[in-house]
N, C-alpha and C. Protein backbone atom coordinates (compact mmCIF):
# COMPACT_ATOMS: atom_id res chain seq x y z
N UNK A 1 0.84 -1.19 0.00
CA UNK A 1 0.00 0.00 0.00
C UNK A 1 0.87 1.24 0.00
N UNK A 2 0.16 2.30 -0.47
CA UNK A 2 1.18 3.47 -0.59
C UNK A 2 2.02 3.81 -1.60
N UNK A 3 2.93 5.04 -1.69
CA UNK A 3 3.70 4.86 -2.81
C UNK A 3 5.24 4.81 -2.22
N UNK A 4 6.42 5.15 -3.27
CA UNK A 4 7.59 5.13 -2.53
C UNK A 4 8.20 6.67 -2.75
N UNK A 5 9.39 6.33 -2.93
CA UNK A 5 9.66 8.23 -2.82
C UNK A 5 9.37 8.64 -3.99
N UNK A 6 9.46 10.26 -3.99
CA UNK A 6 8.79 10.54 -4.91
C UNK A 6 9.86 11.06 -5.76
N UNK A 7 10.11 11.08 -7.09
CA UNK A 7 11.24 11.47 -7.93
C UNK A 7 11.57 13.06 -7.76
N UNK A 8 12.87 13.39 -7.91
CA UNK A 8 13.35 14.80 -8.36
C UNK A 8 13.28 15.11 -9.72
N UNK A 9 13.19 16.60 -9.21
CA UNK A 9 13.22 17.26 -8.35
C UNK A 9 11.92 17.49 -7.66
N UNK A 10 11.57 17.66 -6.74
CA UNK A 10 10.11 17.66 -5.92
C UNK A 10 9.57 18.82 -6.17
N UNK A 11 8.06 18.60 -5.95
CA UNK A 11 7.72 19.96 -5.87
C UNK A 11 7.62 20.64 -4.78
N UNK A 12 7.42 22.15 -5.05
CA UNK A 12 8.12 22.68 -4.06
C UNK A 12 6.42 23.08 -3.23
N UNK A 13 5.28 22.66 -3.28
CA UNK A 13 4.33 22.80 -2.75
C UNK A 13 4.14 22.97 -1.02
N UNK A 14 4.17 23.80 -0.18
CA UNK A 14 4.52 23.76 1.19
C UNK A 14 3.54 22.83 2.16
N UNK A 15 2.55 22.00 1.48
CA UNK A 15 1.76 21.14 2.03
C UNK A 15 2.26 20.20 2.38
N UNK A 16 3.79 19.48 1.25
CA UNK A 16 3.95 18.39 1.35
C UNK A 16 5.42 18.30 2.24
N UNK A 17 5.59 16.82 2.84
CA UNK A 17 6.27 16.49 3.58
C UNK A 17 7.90 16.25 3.30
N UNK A 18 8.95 16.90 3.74
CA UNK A 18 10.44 16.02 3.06
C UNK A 18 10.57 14.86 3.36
N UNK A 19 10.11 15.01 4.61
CA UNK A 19 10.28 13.10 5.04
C UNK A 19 9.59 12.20 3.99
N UNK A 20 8.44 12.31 4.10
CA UNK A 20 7.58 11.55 3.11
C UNK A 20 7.83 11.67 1.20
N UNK A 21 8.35 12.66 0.89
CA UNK A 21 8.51 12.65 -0.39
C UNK A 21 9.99 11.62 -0.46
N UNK A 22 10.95 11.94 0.93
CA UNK A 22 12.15 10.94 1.05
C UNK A 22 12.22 9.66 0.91
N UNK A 23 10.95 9.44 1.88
CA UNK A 23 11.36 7.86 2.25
C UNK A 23 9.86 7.11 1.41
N UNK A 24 8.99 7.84 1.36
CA UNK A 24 7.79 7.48 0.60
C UNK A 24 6.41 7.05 1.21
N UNK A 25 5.53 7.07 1.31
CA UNK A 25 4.20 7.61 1.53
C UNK A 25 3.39 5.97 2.02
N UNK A 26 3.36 5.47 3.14
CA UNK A 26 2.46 4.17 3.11
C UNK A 26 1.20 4.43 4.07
N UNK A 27 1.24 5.81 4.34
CA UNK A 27 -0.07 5.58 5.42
C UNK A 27 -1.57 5.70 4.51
N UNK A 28 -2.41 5.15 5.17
CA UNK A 28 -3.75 4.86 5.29
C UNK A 28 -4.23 6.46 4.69
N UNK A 29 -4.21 6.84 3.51
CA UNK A 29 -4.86 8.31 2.86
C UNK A 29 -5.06 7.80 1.44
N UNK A 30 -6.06 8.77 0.80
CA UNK A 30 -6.24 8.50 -0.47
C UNK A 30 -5.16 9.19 -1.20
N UNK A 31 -5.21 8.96 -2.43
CA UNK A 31 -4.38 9.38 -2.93
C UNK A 31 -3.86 10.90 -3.55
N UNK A 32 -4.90 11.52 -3.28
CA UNK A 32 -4.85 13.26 -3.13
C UNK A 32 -3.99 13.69 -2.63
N UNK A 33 -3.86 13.17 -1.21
CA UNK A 33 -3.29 13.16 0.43
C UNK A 33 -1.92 12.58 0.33
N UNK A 34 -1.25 11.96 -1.05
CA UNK A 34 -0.13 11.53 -0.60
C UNK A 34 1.13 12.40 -0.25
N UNK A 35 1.72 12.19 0.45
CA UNK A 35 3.59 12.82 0.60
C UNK A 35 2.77 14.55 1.52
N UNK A 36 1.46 14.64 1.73
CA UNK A 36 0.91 15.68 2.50
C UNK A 36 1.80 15.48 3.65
N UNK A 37 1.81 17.17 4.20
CA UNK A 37 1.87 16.57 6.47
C UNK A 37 0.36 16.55 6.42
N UNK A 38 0.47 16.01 7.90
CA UNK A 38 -0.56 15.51 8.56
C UNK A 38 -1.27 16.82 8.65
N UNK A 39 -0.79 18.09 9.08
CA UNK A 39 -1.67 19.41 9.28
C UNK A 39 -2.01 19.59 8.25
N UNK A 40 -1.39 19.25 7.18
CA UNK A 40 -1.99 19.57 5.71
C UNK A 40 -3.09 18.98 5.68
N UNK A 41 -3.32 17.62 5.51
CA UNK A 41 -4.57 16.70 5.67
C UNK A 41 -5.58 17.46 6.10
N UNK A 42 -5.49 17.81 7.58
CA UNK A 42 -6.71 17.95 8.45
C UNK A 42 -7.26 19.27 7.73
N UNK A 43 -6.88 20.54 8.04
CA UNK A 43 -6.88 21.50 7.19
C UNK A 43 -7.44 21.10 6.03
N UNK A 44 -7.42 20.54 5.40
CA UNK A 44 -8.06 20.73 4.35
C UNK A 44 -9.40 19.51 4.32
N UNK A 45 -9.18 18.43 5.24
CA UNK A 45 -10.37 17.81 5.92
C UNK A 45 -11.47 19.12 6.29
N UNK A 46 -10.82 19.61 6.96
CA UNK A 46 -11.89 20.57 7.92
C UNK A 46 -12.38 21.45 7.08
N UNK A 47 -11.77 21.95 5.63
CA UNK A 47 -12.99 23.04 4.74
C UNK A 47 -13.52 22.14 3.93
N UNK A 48 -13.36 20.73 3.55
CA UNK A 48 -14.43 19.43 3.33
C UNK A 48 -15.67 18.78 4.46
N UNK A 49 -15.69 18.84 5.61
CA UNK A 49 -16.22 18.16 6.20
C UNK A 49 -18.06 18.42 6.43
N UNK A 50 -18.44 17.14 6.69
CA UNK A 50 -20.11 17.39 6.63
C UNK A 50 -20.64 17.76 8.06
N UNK A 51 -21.46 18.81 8.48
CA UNK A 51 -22.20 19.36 9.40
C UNK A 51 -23.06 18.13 10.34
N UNK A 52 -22.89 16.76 10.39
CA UNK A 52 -23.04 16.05 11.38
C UNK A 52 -21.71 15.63 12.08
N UNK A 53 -22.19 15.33 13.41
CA UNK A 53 -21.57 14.68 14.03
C UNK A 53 -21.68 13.19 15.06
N UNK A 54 -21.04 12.56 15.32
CA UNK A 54 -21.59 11.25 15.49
C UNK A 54 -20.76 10.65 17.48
N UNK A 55 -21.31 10.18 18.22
CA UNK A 55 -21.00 10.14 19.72
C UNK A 55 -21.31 8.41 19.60
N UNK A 56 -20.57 7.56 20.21
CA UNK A 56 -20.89 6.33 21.13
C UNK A 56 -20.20 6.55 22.58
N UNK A 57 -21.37 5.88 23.47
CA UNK A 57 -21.21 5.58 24.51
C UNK A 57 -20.03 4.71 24.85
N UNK A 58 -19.38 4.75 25.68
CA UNK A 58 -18.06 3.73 26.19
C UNK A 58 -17.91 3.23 27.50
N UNK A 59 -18.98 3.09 27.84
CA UNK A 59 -18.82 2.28 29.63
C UNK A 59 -17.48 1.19 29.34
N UNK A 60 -18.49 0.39 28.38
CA UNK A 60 -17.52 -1.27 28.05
C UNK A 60 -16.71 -0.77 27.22
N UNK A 61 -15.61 -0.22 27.35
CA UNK A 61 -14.51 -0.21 27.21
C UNK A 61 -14.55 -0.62 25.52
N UNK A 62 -15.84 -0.08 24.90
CA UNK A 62 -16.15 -0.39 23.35
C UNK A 62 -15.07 -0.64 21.99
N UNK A 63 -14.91 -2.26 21.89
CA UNK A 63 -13.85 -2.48 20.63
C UNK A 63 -14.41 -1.53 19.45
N UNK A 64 -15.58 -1.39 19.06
CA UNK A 64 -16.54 -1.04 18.13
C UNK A 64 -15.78 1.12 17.73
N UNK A 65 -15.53 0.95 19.24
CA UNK A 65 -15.07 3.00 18.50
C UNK A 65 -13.26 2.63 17.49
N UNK A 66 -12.71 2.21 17.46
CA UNK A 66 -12.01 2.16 16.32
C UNK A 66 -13.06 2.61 15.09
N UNK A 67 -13.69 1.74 14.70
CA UNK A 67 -14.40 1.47 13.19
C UNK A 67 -15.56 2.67 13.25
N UNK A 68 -16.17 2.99 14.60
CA UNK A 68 -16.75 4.33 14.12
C UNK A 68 -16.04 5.24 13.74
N UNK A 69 -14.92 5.41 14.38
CA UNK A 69 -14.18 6.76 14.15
C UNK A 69 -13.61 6.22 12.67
N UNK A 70 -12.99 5.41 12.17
CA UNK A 70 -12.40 5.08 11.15
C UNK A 70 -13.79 5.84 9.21
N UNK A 71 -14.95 5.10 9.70
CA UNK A 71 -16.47 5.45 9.14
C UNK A 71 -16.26 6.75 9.24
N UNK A 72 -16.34 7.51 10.34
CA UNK A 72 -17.06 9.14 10.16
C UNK A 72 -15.35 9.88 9.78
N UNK A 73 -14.21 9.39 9.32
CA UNK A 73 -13.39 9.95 8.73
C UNK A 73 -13.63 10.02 7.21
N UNK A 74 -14.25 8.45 6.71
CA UNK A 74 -14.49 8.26 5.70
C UNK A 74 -15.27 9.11 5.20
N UNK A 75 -16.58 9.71 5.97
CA UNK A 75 -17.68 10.27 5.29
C UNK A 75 -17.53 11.81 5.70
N UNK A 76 -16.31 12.06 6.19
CA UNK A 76 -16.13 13.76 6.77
C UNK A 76 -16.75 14.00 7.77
N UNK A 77 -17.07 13.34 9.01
CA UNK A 77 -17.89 13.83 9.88
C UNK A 77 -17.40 14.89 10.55
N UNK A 78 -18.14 15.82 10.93
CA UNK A 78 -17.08 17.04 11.58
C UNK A 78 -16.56 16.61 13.00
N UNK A 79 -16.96 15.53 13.52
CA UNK A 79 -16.52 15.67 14.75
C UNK A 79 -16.98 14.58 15.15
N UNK A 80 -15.91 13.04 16.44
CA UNK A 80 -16.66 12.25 16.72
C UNK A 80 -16.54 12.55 18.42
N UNK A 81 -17.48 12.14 18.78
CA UNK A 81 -17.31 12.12 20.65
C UNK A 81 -17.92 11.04 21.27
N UNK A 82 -16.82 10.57 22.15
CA UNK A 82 -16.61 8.96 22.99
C UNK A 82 -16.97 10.03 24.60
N UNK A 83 -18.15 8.90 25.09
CA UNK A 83 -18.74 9.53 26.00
C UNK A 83 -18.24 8.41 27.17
N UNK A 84 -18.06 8.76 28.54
CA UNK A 84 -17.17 7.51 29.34
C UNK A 84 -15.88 7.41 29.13
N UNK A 85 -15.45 6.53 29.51
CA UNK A 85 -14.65 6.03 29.31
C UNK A 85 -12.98 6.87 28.44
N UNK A 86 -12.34 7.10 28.38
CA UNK A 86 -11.98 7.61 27.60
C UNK A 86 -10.53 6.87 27.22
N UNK A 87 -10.26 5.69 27.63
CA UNK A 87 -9.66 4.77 26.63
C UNK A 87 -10.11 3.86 26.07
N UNK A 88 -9.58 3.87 24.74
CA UNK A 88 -10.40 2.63 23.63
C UNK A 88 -9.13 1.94 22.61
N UNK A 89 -9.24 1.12 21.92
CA UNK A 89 -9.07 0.39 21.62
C UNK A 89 -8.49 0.75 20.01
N UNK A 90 -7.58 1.60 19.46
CA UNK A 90 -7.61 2.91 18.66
C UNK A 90 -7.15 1.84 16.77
N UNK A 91 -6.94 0.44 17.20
CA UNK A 91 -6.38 -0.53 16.11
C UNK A 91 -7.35 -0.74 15.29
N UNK A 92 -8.74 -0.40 14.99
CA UNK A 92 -9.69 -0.46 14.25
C UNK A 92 -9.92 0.84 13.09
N UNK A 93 -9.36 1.87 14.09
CA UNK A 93 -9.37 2.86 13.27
C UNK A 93 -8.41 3.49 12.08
N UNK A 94 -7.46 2.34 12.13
CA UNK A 94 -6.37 2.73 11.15
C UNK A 94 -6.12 3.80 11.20
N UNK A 95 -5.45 4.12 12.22
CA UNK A 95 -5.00 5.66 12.28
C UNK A 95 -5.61 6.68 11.39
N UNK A 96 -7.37 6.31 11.22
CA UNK A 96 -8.23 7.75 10.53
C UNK A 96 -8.11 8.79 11.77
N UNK A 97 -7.37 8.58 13.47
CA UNK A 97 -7.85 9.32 14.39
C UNK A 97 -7.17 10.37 14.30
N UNK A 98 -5.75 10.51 13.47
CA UNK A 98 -4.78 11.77 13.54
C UNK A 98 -5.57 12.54 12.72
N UNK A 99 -6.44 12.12 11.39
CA UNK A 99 -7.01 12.90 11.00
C UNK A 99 -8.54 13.61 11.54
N UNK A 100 -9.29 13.05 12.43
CA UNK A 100 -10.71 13.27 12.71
C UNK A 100 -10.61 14.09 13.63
N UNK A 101 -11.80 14.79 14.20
CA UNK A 101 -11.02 15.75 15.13
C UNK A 101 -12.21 14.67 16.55
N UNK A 102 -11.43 14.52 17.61
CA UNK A 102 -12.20 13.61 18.50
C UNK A 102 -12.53 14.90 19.69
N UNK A 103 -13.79 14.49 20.43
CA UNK A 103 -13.76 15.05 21.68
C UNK A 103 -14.43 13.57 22.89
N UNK A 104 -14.09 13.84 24.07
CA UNK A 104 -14.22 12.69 25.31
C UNK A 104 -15.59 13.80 25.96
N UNK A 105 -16.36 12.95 27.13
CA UNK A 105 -17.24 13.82 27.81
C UNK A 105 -17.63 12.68 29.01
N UNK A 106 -17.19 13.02 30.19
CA UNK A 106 -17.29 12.03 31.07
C UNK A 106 -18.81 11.80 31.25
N UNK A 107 -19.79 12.49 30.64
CA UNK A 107 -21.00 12.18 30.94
C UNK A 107 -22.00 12.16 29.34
N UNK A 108 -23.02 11.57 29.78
CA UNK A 108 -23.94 11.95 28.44
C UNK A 108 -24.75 13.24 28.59
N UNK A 109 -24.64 13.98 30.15
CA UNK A 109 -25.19 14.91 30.82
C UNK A 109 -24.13 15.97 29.20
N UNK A 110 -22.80 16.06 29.36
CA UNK A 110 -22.04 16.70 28.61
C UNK A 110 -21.85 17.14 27.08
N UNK A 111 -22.17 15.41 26.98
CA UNK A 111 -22.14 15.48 25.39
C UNK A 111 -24.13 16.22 24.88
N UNK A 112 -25.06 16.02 25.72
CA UNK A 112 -26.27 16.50 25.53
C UNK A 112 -26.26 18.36 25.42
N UNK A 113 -25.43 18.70 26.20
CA UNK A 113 -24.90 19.65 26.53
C UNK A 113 -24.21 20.80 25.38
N UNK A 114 -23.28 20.00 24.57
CA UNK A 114 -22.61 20.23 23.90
C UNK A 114 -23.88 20.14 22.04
N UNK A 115 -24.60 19.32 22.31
CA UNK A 115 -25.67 18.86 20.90
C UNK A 115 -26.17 20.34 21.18
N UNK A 116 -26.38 20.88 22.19
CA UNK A 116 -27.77 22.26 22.51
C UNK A 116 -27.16 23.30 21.97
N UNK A 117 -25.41 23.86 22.56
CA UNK A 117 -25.11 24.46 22.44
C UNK A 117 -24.84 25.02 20.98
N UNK A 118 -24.51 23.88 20.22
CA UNK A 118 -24.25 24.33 18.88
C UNK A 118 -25.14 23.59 17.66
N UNK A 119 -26.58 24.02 18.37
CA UNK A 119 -27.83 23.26 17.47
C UNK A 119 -27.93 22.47 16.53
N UNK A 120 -27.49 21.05 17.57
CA UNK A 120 -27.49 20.05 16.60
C UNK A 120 -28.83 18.55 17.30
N UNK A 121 -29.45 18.24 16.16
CA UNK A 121 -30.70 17.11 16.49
C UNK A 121 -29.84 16.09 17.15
N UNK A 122 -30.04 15.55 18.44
CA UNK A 122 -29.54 14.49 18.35
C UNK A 122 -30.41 12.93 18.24
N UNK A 123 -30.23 12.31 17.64
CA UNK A 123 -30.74 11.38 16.55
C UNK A 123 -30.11 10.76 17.62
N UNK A 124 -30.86 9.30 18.28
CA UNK A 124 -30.33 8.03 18.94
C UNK A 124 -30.63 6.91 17.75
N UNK A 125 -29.58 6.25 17.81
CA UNK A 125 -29.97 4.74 16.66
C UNK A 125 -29.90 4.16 17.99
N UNK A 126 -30.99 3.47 17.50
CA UNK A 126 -31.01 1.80 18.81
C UNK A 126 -32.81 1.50 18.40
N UNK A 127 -32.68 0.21 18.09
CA UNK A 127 -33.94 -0.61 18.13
C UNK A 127 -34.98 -0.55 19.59
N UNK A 128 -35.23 0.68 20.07
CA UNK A 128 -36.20 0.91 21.43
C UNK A 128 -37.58 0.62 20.35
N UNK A 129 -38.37 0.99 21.54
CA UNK A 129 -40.06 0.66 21.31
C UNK A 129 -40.20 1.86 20.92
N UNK A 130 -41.09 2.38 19.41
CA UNK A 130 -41.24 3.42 19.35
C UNK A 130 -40.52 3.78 18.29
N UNK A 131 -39.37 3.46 17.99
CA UNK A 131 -38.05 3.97 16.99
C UNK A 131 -38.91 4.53 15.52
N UNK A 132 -38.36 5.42 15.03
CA UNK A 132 -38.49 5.40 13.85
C UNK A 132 -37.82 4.47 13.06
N UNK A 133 -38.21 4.38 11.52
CA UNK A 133 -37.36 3.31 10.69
C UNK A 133 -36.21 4.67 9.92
N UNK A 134 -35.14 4.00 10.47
CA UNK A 134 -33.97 4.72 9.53
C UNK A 134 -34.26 4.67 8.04
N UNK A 135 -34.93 3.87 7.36
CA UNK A 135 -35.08 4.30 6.07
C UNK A 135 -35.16 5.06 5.76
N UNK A 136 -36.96 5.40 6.68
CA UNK A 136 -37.97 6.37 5.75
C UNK A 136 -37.85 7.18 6.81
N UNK A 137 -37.16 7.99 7.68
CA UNK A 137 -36.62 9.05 8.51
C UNK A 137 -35.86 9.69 7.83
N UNK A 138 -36.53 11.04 8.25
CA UNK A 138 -35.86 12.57 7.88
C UNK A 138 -34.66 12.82 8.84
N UNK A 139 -33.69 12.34 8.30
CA UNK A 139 -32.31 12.88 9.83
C UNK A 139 -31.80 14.43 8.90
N UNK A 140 -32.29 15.12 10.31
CA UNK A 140 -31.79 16.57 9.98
C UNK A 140 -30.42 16.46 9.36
N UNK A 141 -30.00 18.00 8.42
CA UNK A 141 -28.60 17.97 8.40
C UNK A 141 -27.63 18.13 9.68
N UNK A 142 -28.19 19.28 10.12
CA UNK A 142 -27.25 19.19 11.74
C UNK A 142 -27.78 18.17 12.55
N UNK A 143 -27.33 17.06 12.51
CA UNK A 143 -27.46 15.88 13.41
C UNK A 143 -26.15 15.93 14.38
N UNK A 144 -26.80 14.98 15.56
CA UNK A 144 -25.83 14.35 15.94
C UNK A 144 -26.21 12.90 16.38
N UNK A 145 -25.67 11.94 15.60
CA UNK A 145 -26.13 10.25 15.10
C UNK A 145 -25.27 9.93 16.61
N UNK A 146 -26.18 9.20 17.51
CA UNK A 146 -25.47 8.50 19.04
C UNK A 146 -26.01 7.08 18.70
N UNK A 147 -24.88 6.14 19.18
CA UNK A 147 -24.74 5.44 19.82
C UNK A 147 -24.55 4.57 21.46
N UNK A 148 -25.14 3.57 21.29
CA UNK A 148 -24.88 2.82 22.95
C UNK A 148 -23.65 2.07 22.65
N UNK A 149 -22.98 1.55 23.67
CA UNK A 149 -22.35 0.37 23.29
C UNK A 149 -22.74 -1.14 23.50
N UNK A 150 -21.64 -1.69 23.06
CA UNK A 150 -21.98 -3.01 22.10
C UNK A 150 -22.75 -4.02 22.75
N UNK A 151 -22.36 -4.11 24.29
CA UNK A 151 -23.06 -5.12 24.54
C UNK A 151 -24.87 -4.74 25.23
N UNK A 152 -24.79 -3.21 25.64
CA UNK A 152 -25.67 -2.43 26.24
C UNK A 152 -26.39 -1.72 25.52
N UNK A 153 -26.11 -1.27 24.37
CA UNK A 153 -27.38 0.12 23.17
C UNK A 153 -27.26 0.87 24.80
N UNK A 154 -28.26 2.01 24.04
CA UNK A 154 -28.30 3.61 24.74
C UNK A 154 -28.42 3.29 26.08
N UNK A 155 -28.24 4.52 26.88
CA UNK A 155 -28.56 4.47 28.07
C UNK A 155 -29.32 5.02 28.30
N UNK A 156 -30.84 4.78 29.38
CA UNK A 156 -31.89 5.74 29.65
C UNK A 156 -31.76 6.72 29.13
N UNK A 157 -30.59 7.82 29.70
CA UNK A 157 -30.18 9.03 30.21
C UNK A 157 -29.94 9.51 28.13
N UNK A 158 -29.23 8.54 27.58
CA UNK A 158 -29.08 8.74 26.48
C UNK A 158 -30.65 8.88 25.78
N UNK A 159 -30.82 8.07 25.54
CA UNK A 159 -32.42 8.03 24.89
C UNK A 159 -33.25 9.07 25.28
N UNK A 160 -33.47 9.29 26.43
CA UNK A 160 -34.10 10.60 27.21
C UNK A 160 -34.02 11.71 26.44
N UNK A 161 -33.03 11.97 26.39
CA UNK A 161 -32.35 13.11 25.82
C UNK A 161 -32.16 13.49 24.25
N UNK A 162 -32.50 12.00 23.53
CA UNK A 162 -32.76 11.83 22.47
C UNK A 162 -33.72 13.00 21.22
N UNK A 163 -33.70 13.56 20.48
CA UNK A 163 -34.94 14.55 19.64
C UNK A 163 -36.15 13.64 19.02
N UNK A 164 -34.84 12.42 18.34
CA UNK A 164 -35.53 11.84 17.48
C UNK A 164 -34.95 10.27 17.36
N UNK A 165 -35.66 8.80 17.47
CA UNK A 165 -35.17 7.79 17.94
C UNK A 165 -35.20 6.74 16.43
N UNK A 166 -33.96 6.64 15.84
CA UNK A 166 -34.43 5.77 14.72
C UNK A 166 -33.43 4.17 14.79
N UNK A 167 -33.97 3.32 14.53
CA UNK A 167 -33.73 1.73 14.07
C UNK A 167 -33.65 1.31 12.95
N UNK A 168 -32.66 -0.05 12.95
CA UNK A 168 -31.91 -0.26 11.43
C UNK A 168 -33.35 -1.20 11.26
N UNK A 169 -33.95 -1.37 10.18
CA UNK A 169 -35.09 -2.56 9.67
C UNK A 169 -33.98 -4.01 9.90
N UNK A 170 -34.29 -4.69 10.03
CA UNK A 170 -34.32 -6.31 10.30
C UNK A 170 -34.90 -7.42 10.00
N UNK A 171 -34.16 -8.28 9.34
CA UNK A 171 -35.19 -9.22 8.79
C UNK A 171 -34.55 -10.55 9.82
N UNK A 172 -33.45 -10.52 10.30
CA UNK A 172 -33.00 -12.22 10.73
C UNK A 172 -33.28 -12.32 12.19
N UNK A 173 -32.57 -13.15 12.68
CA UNK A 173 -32.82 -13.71 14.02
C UNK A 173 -32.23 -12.70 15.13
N UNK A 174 -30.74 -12.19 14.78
CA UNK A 174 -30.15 -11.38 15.58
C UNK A 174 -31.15 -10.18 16.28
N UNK A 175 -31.00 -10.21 17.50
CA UNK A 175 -31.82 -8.75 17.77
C UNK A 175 -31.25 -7.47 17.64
N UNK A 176 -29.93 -7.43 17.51
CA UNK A 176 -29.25 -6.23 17.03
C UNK A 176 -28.37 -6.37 15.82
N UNK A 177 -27.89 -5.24 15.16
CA UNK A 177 -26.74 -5.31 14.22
C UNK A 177 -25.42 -4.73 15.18
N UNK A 178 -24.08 -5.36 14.95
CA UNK A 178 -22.88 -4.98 15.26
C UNK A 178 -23.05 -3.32 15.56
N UNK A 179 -22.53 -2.58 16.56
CA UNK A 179 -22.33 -1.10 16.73
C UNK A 179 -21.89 -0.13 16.05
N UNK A 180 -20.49 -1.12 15.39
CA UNK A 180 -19.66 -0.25 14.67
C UNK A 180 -20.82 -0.14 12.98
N UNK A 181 -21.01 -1.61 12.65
CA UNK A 181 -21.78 -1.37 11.38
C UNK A 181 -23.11 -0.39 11.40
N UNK A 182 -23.87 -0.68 12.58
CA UNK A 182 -24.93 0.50 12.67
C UNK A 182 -25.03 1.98 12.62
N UNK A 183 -23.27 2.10 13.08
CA UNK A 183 -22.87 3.78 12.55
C UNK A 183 -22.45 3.62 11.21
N UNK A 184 -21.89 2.82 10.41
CA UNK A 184 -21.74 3.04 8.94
C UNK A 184 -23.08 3.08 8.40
N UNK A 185 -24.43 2.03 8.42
CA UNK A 185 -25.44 2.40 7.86
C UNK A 185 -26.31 3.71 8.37
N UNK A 186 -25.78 3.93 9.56
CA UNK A 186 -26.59 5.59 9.80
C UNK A 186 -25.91 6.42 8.81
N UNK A 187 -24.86 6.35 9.07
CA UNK A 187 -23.48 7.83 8.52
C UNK A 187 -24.24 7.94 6.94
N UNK A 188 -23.88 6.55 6.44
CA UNK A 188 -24.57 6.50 5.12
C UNK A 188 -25.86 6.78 4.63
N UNK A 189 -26.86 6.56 5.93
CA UNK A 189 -27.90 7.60 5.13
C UNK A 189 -28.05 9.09 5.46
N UNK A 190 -27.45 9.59 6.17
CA UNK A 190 -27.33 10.76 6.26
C UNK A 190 -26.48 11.43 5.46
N UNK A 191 -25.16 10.48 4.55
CA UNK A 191 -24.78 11.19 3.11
C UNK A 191 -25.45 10.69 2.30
N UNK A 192 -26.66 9.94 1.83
CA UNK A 192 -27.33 9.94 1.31
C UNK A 192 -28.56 10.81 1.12
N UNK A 193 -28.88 11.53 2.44
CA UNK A 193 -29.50 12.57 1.90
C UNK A 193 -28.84 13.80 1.78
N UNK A 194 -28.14 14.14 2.29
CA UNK A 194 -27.48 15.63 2.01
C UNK A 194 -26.22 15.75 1.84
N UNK A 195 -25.35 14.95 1.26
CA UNK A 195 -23.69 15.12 0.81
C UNK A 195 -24.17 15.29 -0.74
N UNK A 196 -22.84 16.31 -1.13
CA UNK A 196 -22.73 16.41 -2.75
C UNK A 196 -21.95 15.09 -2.88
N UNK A 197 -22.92 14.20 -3.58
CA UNK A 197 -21.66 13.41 -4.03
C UNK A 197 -20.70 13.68 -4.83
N UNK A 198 -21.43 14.79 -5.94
CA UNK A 198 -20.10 14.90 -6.83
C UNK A 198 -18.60 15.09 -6.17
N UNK A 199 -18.71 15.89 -5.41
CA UNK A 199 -17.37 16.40 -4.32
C UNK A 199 -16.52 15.02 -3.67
N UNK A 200 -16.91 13.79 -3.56
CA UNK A 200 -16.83 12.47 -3.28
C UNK A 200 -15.09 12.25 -4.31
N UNK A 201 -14.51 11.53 -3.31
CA UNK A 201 -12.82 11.24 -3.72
C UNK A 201 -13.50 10.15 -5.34
């Protein structure tokens, strides 16, 4: 994966890296992004990124936040936040985390807190009584898509606090889908309704 160094004479573009044009480019970026620094990346992540943002809960010490955070890099999320806990398990995410911008919140009191302040819906996914169907649900653009963790879904306190409560449809035996996958099929319909795709790598 990746490329190797890059031939002379280089260009002289101030985005890109000497090290990396030196020794050559194997990290986890598309190919836009190659021989970039890392501030270059984000920076220019951040005048790309989409106006949701996405939170899981972390009591259990959740394997599952790698692959969210890894997902809402993929789809530009502006921002992910791990509520609890605030060590996880970071080998899922293929280092998308140097690029995403993360925030921690020892409470869901905090992160609820934080949805008000800068008017955003917060949208709970979890199969409760009542849920809307993520299909045919309107998820605002300013969302903020929460999660429970893996072995628990939301917490009261989470759900409570909830605007609007939507569930993945189901046809098999399982009573839930995986955590991490339930934030890729949320993320995804929420760039399904309002991302330019054209703008898409």
């Amino acid at each position: 994966m990746g490329v190797g160094p890059h031939p002379q004479p280089w260009p002289s573009d101030p985005r890109l890296d000497p090290d990396l044009l030196a020794a050559g480019d194997r990290r986890n970026v598309v190919d836009a992004y190659r021989y970039w620094r890392r501030e270059a990346v984000v920076a220019d992540l951040d005048r790309r990124r989409h106006p949701f943002e996405v939170a899981i809960e972390n009591w259990g010490h959740d394997h599952n936040i790698g692959t969210v955070v890894r997902t809402a890099n993929a789809f530009a999320a502006a921002r992910v936040h791990i509520v609890g806990r605030r060590r996880w398990n970071r080998r899922g995410a293929m280092v998308t985390d140097r690029y995403q911008h993360l925030e921690h919140h020892d409470d869901t009191a905090s992160l609820v807190a934080h949805a008000r302040t800068h008017e955003l819906v917060v949208v709970a996914v979890d199969n409760l009584p009542g849920a809307a169907r993520l299909e045919t649900a309107e998820l605002p653009r300013r969302s903020l898509l929460l999660f429970g963790a893996e072995s628990t879904g939301l917490t009261a306190e989470a759900a409570a606090a909830a605007d609007l409560v939507v569930a993945i449809a189901q046809w098999g035996s399982t009573r839930s889908v995986n955590a991490g996958v339930a934030a890729g099929i949320a993320m995804h319909a929420w760039i399904r309704r309002h991302a330019d795709l054209g703008t898409a790598w």
